[in-house]
PDB file of N, CA and C in Angstrom:
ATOM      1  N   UNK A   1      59.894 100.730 -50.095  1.00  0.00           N
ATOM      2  CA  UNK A   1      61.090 100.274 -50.725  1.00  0.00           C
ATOM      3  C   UNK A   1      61.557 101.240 -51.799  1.00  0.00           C
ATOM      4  N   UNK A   2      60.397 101.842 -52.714  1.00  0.00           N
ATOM      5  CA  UNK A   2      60.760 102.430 -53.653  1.00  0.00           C
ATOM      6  C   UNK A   2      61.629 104.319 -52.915  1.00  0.00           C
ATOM      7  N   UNK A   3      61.254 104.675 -51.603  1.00  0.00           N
ATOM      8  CA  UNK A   3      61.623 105.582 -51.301  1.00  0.00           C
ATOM      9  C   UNK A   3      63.018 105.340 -50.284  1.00  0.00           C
ATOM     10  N   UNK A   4      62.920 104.824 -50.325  1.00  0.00           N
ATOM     11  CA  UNK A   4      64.490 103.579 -49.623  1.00  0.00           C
ATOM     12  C   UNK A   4      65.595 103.197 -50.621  1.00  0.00           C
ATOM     13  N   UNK A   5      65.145 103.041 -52.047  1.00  0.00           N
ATOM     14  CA  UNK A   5      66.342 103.039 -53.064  1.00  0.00           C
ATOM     15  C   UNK A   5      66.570 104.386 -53.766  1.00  0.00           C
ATOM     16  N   UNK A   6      65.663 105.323 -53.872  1.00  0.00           N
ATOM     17  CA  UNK A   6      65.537 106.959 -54.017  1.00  0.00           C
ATOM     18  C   UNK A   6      66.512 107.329 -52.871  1.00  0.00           C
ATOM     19  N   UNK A   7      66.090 107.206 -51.526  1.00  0.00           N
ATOM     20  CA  UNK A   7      67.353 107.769 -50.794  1.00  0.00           C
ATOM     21  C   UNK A   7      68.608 107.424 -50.438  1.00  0.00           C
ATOM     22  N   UNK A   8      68.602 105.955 -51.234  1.00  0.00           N
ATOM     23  CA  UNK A   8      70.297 105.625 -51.592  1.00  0.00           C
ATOM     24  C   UNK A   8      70.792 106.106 -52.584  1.00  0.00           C
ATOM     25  N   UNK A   9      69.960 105.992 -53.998  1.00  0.00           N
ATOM     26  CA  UNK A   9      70.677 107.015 -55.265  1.00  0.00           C
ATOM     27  C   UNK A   9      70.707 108.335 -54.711  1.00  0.00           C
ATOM     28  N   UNK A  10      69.763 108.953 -53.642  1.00  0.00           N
ATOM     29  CA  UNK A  10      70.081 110.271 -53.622  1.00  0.00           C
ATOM     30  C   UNK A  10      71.494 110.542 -52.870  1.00  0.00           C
ATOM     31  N   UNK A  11      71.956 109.782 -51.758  1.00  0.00           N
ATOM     32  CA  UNK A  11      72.919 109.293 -51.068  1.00  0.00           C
ATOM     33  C   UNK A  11      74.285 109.324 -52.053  1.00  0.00           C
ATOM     34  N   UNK A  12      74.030 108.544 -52.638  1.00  0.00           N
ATOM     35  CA  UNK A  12      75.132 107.866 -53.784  1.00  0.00           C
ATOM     36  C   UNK A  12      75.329 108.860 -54.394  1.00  0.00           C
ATOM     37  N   UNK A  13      74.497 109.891 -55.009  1.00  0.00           N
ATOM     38  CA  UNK A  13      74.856 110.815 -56.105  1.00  0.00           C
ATOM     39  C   UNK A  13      75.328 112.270 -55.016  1.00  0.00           C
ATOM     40  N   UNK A  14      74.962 112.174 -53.865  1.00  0.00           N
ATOM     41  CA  UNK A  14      75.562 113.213 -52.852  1.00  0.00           C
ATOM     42  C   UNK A  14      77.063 113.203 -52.819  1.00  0.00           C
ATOM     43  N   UNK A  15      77.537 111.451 -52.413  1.00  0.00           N
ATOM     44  CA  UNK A  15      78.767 110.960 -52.098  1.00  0.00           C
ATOM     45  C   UNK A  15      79.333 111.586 -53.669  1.00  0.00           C
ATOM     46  N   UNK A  16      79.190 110.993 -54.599  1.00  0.00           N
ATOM     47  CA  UNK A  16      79.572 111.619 -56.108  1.00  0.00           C
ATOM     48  C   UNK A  16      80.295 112.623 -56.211  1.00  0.00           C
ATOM     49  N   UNK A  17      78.882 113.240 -56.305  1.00  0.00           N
ATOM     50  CA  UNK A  17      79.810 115.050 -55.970  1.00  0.00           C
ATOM     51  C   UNK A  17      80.416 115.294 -54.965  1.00  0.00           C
ATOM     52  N   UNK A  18      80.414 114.636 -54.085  1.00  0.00           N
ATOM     53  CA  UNK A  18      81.506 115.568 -52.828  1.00  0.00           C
ATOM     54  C   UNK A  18      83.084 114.831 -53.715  1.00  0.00           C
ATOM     55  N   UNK A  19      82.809 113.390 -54.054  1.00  0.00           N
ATOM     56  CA  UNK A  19      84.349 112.883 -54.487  1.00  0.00           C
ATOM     57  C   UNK A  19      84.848 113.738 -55.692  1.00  0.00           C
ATOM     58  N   UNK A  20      83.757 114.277 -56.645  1.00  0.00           N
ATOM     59  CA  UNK A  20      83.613 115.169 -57.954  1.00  0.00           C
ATOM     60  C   UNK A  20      84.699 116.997 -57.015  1.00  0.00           C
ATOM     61  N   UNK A  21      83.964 117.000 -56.369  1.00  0.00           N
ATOM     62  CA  UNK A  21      84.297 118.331 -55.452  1.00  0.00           C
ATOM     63  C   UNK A  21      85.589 118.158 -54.988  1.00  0.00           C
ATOM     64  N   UNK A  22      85.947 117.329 -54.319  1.00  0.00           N
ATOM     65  CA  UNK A  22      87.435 117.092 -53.842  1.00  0.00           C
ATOM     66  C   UNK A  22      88.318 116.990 -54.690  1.00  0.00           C
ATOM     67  N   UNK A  23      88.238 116.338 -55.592  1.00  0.00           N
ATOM     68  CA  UNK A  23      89.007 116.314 -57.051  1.00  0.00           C
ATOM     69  C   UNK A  23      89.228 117.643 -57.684  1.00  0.00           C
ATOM     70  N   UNK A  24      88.174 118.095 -57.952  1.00  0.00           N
ATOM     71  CA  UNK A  24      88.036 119.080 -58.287  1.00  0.00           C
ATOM     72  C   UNK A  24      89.544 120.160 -57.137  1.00  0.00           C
ATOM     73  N   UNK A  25      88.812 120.314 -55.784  1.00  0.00           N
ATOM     74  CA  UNK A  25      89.955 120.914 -55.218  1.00  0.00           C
ATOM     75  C   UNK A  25      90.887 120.707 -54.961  1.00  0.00           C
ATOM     76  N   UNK A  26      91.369 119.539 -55.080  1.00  0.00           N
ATOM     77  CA  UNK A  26      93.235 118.569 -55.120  1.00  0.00           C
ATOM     78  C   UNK A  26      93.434 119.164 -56.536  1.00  0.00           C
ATOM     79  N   UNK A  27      92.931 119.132 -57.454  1.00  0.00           N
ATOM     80  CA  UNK A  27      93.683 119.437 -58.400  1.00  0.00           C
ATOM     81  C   UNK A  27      93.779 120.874 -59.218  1.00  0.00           C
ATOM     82  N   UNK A  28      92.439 121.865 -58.283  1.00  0.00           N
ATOM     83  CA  UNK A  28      92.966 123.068 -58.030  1.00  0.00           C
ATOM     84  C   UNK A  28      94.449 123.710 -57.323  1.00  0.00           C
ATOM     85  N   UNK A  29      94.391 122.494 -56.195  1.00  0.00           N
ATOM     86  CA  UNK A  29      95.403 122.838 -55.500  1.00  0.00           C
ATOM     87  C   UNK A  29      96.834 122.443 -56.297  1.00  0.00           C
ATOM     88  N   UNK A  30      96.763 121.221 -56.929  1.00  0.00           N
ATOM     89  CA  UNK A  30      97.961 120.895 -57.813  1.00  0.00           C
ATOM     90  C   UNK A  30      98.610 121.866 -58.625  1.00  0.00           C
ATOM     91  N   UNK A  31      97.431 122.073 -59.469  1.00  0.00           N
ATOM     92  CA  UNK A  31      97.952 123.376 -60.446  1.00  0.00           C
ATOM     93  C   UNK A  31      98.583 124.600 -59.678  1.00  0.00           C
ATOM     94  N   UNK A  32      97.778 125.202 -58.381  1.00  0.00           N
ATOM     95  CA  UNK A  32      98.372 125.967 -58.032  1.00  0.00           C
ATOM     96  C   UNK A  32      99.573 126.031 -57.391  1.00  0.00           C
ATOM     97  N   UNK A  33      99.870 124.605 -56.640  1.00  0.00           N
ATOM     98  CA  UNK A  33     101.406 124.223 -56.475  1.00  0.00           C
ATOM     99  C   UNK A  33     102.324 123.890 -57.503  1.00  0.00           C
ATOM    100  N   UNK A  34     102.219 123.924 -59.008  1.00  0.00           N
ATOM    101  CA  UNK A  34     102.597 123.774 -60.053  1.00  0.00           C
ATOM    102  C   UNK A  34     103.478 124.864 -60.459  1.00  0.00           C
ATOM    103  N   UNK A  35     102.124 126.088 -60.389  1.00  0.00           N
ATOM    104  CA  UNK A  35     102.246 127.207 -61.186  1.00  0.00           C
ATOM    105  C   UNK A  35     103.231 128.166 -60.034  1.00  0.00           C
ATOM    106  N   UNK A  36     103.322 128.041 -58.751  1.00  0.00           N
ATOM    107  CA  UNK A  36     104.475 128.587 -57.767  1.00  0.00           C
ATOM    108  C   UNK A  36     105.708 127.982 -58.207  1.00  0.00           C
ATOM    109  N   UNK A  37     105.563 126.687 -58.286  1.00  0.00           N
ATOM    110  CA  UNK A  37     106.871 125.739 -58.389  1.00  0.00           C
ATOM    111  C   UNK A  37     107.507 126.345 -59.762  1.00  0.00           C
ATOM    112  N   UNK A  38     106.728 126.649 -60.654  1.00  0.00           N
ATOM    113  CA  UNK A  38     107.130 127.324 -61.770  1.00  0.00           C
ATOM    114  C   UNK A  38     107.831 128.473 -61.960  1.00  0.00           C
ATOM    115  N   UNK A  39     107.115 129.153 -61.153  1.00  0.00           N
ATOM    116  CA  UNK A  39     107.453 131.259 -60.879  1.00  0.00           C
ATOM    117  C   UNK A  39     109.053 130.502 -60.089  1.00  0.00           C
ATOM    118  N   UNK A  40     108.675 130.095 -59.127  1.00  0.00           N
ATOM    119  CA  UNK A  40     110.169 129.746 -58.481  1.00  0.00           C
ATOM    120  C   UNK A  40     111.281 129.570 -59.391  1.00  0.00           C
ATOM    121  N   UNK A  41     111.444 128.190 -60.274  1.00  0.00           N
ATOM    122  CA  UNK A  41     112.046 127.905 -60.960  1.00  0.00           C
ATOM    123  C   UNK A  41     112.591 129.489 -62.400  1.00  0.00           C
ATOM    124  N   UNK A  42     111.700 129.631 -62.750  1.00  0.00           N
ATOM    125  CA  UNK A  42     111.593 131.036 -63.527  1.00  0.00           C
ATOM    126  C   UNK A  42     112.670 132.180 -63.004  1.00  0.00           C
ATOM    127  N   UNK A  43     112.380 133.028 -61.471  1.00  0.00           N
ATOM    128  CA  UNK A  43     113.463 133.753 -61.097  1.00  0.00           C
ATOM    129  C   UNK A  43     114.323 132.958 -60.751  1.00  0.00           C
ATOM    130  N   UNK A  44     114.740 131.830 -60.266  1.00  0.00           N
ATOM    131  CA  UNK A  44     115.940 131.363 -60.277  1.00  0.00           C
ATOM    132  C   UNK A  44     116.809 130.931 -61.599  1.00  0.00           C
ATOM    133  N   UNK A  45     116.264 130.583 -62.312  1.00  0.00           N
ATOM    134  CA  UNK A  45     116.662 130.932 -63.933  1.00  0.00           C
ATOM    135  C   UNK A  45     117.306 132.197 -64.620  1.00  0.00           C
ATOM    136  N   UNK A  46     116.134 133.145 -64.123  1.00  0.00           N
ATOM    137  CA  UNK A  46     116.466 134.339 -64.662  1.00  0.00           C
ATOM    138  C   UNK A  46     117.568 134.746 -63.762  1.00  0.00           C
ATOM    139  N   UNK A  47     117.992 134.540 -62.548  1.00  0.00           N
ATOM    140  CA  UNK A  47     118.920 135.324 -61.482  1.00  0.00           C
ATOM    141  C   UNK A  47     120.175 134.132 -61.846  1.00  0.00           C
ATOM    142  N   UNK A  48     120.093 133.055 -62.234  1.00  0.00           N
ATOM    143  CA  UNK A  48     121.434 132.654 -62.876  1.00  0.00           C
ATOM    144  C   UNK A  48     121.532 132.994 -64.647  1.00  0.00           C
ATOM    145  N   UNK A  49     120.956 133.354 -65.184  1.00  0.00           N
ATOM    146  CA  UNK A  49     121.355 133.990 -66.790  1.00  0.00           C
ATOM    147  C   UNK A  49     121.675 135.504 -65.820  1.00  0.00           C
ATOM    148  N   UNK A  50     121.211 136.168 -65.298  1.00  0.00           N
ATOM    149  CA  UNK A  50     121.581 137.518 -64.970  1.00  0.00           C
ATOM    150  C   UNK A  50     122.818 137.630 -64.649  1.00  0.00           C
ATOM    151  N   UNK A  51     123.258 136.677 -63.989  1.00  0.00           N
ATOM    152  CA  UNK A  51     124.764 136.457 -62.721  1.00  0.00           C
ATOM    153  C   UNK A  51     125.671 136.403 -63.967  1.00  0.00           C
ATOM    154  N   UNK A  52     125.053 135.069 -65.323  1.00  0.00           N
ATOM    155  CA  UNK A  52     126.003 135.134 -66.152  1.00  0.00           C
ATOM    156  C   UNK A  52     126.503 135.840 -67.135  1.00  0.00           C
ATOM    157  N   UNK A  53     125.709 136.965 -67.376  1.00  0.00           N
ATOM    158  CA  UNK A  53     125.510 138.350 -68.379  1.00  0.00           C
ATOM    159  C   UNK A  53     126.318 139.084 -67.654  1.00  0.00           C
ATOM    160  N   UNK A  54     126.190 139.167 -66.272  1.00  0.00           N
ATOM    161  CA  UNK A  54     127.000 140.544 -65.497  1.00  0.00           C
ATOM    162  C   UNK A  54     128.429 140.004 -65.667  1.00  0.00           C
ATOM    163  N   UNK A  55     128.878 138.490 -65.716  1.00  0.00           N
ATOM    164  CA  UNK A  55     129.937 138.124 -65.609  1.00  0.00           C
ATOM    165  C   UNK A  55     130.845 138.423 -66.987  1.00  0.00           C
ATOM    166  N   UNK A  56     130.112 138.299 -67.799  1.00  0.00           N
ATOM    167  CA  UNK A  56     130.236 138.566 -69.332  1.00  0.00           C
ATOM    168  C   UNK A  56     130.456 140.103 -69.835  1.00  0.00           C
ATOM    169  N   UNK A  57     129.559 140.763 -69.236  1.00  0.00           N
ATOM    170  CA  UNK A  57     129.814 142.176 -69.189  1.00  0.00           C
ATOM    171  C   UNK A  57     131.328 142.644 -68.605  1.00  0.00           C
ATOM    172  N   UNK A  58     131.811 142.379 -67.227  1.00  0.00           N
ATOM    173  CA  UNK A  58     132.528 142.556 -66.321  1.00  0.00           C
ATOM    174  C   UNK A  58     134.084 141.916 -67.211  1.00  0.00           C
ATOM    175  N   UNK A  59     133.437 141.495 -68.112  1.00  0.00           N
ATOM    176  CA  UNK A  59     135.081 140.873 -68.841  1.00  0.00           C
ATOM    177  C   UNK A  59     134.966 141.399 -70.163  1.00  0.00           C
ATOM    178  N   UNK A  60     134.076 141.467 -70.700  1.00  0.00           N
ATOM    179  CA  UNK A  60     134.594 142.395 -72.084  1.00  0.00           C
ATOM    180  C   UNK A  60     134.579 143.622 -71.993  1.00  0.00           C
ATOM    181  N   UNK A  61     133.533 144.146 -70.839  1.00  0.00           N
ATOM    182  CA  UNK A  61     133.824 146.184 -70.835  1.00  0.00           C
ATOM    183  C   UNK A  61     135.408 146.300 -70.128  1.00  0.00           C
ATOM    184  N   UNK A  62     136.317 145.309 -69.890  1.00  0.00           N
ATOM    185  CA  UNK A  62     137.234 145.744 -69.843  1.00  0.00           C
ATOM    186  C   UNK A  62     138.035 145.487 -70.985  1.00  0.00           C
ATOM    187  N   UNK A  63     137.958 145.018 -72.094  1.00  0.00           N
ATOM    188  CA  UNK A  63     138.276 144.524 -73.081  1.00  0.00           C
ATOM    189  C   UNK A  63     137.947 146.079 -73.480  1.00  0.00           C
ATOM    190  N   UNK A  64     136.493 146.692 -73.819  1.00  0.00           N
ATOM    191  CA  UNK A  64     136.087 147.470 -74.523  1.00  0.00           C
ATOM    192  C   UNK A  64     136.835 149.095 -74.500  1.00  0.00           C
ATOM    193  N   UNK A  65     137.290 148.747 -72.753  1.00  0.00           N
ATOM    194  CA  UNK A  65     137.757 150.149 -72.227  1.00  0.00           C
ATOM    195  C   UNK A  65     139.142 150.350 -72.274  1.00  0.00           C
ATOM    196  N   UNK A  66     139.924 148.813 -72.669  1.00  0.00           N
ATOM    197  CA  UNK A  66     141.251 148.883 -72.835  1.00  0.00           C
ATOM    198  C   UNK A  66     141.564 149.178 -74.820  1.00  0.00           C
ATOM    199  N   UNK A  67     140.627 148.382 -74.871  1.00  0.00           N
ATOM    200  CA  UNK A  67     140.410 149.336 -76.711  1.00  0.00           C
ATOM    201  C   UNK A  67     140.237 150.544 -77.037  1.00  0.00           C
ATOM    202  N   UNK A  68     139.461 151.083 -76.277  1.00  0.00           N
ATOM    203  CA  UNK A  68     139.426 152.285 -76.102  1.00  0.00           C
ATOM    204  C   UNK A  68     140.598 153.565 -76.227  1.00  0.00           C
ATOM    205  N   UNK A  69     141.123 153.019 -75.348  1.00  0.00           N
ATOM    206  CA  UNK A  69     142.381 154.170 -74.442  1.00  0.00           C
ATOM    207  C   UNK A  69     143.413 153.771 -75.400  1.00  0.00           C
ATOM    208  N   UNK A  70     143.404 152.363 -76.340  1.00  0.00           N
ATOM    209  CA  UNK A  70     144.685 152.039 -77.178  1.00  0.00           C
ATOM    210  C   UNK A  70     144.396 153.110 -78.733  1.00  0.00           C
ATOM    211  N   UNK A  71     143.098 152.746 -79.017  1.00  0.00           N
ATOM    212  CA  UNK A  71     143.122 153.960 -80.185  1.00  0.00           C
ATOM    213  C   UNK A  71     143.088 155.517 -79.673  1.00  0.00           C
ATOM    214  N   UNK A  72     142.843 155.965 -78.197  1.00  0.00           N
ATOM    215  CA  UNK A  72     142.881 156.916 -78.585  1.00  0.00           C
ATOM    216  C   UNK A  72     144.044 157.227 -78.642  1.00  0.00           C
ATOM    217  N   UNK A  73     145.531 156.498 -77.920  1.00  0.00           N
ATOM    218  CA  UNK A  73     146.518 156.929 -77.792  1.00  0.00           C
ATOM    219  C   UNK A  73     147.179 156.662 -79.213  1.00  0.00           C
ATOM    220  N   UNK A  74     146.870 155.870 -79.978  1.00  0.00           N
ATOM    221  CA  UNK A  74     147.015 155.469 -81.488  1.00  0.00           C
ATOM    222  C   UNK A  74     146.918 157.072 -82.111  1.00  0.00           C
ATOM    223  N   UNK A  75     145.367 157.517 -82.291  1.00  0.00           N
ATOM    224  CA  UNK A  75     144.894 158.490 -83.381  1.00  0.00           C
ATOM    225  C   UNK A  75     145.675 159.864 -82.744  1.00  0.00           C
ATOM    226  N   UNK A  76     146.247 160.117 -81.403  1.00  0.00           N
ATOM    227  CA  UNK A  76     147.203 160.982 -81.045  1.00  0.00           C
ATOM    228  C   UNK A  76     148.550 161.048 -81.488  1.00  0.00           C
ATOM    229  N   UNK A  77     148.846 159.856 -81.548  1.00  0.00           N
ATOM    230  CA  UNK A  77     150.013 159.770 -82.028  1.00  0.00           C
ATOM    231  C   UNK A  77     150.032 159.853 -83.569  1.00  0.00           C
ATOM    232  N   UNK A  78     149.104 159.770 -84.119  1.00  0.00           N
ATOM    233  CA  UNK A  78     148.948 159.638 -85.012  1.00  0.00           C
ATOM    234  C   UNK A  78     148.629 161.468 -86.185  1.00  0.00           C
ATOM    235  N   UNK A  79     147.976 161.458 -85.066  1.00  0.00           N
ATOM    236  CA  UNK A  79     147.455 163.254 -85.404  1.00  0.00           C
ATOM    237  C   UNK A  79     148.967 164.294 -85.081  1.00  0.00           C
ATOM    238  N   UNK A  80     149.432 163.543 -84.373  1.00  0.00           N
ATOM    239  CA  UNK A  80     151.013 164.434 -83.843  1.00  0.00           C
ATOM    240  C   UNK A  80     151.871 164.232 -84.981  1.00  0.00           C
ATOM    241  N   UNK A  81     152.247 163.266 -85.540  1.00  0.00           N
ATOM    242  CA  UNK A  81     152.935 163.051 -86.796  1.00  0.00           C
ATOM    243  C   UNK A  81     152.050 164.130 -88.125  1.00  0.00           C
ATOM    244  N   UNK A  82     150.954 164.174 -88.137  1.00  0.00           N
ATOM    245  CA  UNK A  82     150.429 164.461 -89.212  1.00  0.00           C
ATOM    246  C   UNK A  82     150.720 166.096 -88.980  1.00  0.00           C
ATOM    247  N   UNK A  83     150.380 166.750 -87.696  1.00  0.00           N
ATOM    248  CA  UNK A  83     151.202 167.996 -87.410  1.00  0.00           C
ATOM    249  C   UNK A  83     152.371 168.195 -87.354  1.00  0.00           C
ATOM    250  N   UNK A  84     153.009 167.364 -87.182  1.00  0.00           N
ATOM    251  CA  UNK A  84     154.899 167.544 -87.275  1.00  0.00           C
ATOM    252  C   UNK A  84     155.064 167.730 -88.737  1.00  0.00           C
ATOM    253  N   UNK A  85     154.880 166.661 -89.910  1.00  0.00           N
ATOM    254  CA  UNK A  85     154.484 166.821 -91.302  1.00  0.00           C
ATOM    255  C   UNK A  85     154.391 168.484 -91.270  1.00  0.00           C
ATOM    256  N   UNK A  86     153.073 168.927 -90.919  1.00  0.00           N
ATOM    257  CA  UNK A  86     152.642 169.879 -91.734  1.00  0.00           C
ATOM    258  C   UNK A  86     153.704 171.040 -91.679  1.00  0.00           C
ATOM    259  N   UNK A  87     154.522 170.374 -89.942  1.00  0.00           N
ATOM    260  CA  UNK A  87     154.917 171.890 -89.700  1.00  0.00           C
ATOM    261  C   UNK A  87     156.417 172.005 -90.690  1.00  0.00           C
ATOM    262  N   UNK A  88     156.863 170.872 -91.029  1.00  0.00           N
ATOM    263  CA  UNK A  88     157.893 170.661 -91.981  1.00  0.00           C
ATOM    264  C   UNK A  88     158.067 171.214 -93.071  1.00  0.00           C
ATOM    265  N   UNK A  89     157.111 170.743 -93.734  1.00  0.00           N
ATOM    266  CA  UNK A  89     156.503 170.149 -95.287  1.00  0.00           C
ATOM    267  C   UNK A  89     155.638 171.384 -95.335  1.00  0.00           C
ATOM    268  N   UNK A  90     154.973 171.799 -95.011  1.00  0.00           N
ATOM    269  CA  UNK A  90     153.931 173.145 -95.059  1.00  0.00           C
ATOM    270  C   UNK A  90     154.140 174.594 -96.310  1.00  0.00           C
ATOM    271  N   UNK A  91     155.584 174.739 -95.903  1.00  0.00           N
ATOM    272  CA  UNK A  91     156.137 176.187 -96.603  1.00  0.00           C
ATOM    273  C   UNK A  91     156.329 175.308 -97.803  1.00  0.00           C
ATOM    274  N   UNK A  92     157.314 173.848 -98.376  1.00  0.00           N
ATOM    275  CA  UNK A  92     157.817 173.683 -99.238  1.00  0.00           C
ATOM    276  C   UNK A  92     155.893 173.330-100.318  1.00  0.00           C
ATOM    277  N   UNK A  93     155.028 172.635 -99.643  1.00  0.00           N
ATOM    278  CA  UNK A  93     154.075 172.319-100.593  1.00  0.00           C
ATOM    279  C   UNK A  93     153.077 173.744-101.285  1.00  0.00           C
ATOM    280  N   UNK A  94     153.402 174.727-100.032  1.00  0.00           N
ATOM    281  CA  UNK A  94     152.347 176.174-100.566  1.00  0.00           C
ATOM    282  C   UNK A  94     153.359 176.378-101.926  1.00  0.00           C
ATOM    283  N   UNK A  95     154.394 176.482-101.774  1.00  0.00           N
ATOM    284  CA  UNK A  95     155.747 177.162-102.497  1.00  0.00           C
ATOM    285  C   UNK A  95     155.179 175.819-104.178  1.00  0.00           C
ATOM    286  N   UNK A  96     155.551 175.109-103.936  1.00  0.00           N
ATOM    287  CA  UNK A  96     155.307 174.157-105.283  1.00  0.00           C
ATOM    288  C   UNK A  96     153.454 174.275-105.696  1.00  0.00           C
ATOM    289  N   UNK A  97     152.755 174.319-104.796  1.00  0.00           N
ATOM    290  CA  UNK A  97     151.051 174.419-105.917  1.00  0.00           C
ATOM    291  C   UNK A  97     150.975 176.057-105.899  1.00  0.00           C
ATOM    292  N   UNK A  98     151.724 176.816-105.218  1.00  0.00           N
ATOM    293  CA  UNK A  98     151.688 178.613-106.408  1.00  0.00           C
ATOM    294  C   UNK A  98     152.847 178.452-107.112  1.00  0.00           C
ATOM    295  N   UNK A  99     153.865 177.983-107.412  1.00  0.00           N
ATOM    296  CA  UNK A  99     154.435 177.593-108.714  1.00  0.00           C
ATOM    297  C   UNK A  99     153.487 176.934-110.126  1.00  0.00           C
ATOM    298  N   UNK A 100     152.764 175.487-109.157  1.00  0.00           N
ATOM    299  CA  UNK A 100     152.200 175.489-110.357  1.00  0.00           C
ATOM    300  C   UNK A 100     150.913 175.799-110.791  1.00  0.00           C
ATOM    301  N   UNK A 101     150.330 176.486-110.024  1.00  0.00           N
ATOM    302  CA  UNK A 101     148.965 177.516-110.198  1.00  0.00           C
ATOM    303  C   UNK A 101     149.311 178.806-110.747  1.00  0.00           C
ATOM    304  N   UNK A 102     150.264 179.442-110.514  1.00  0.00           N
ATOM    305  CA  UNK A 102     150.708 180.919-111.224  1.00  0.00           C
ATOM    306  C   UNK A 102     151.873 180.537-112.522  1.00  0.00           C
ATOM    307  N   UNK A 103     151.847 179.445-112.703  1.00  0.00           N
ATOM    308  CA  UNK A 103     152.515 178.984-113.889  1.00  0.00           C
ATOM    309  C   UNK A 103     152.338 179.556-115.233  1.00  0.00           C
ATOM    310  N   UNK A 104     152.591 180.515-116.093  1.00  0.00           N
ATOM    311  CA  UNK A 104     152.085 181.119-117.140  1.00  0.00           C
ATOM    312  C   UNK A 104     152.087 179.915-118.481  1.00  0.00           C
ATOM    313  N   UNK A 105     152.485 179.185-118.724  1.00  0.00           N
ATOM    314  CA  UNK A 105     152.693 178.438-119.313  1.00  0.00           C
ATOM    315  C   UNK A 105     151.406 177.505-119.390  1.00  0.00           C
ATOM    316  N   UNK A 106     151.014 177.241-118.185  1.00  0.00           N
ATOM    317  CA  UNK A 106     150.006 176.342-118.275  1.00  0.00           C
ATOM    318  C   UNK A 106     148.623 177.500-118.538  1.00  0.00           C
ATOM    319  N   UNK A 107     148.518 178.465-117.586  1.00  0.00           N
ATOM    320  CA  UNK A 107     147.576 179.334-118.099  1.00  0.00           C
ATOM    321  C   UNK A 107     147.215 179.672-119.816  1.00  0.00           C
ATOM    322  N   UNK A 108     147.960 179.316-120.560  1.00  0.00           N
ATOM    323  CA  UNK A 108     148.305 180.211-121.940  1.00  0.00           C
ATOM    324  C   UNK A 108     147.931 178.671-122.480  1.00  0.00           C
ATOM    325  N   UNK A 109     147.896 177.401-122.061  1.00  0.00           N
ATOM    326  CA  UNK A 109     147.323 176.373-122.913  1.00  0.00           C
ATOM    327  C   UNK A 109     146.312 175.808-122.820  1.00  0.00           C
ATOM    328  N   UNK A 110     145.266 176.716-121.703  1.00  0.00           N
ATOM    329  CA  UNK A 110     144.418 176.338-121.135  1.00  0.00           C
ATOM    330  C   UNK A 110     143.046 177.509-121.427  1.00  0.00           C
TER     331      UNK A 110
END
């Protein structure tokens, strides 16, 4: 009798671990269907923030490139006036600072 209830606890504690073991691998397997389900979710995340950055890009670099072409045509126009000026105005301003640089008057109080 006594080796008849020994080979039911031994029985019983066999059954144990195999239910210990299966558990064990269902919920190896869980996690690892978890951690895919995850990566999945992850690049599909990342490939819709990407879609929405390129979309974002695609509308202000034209913003950026139409700013662009407006100052440069600005600082041209701008640089063209400042040469028209000079070519005007040029002889009369040399003519007035050697007037008043060769000024004897000011030399003699100075």
């Amino acid at each position: 009798m006594a080796s008849q209830a020994v080979a039911q606890l031994m029985e019983a504690e066999k059954q144990a671990q195999e239910i210990v073991n299966k558990a064990k691998r269902e919920r190896v397997a869980l996690l690892k269907s978890a951690r895919d389900e995850a990566k999945e979710e992850l690049v599909a995340y990342k490939a819709e923030r990407d879609h929405i950055f390129q979309e974002f890009c695609a509308q202000h670099t034209g913003d950026a490139e139409q700013y662009t072409a407006q100052m440069r045509d600005r600082t041209a126009k701008q640089v063209a006036l400042i040469k028209d000026d000079t070519a005007k105005n040029g002889d009369k301003v040399m003519n007035m600072l050697l007037n008043i640089v060769c000024d004897p008057d000011l030399v003699e109080n100075h």
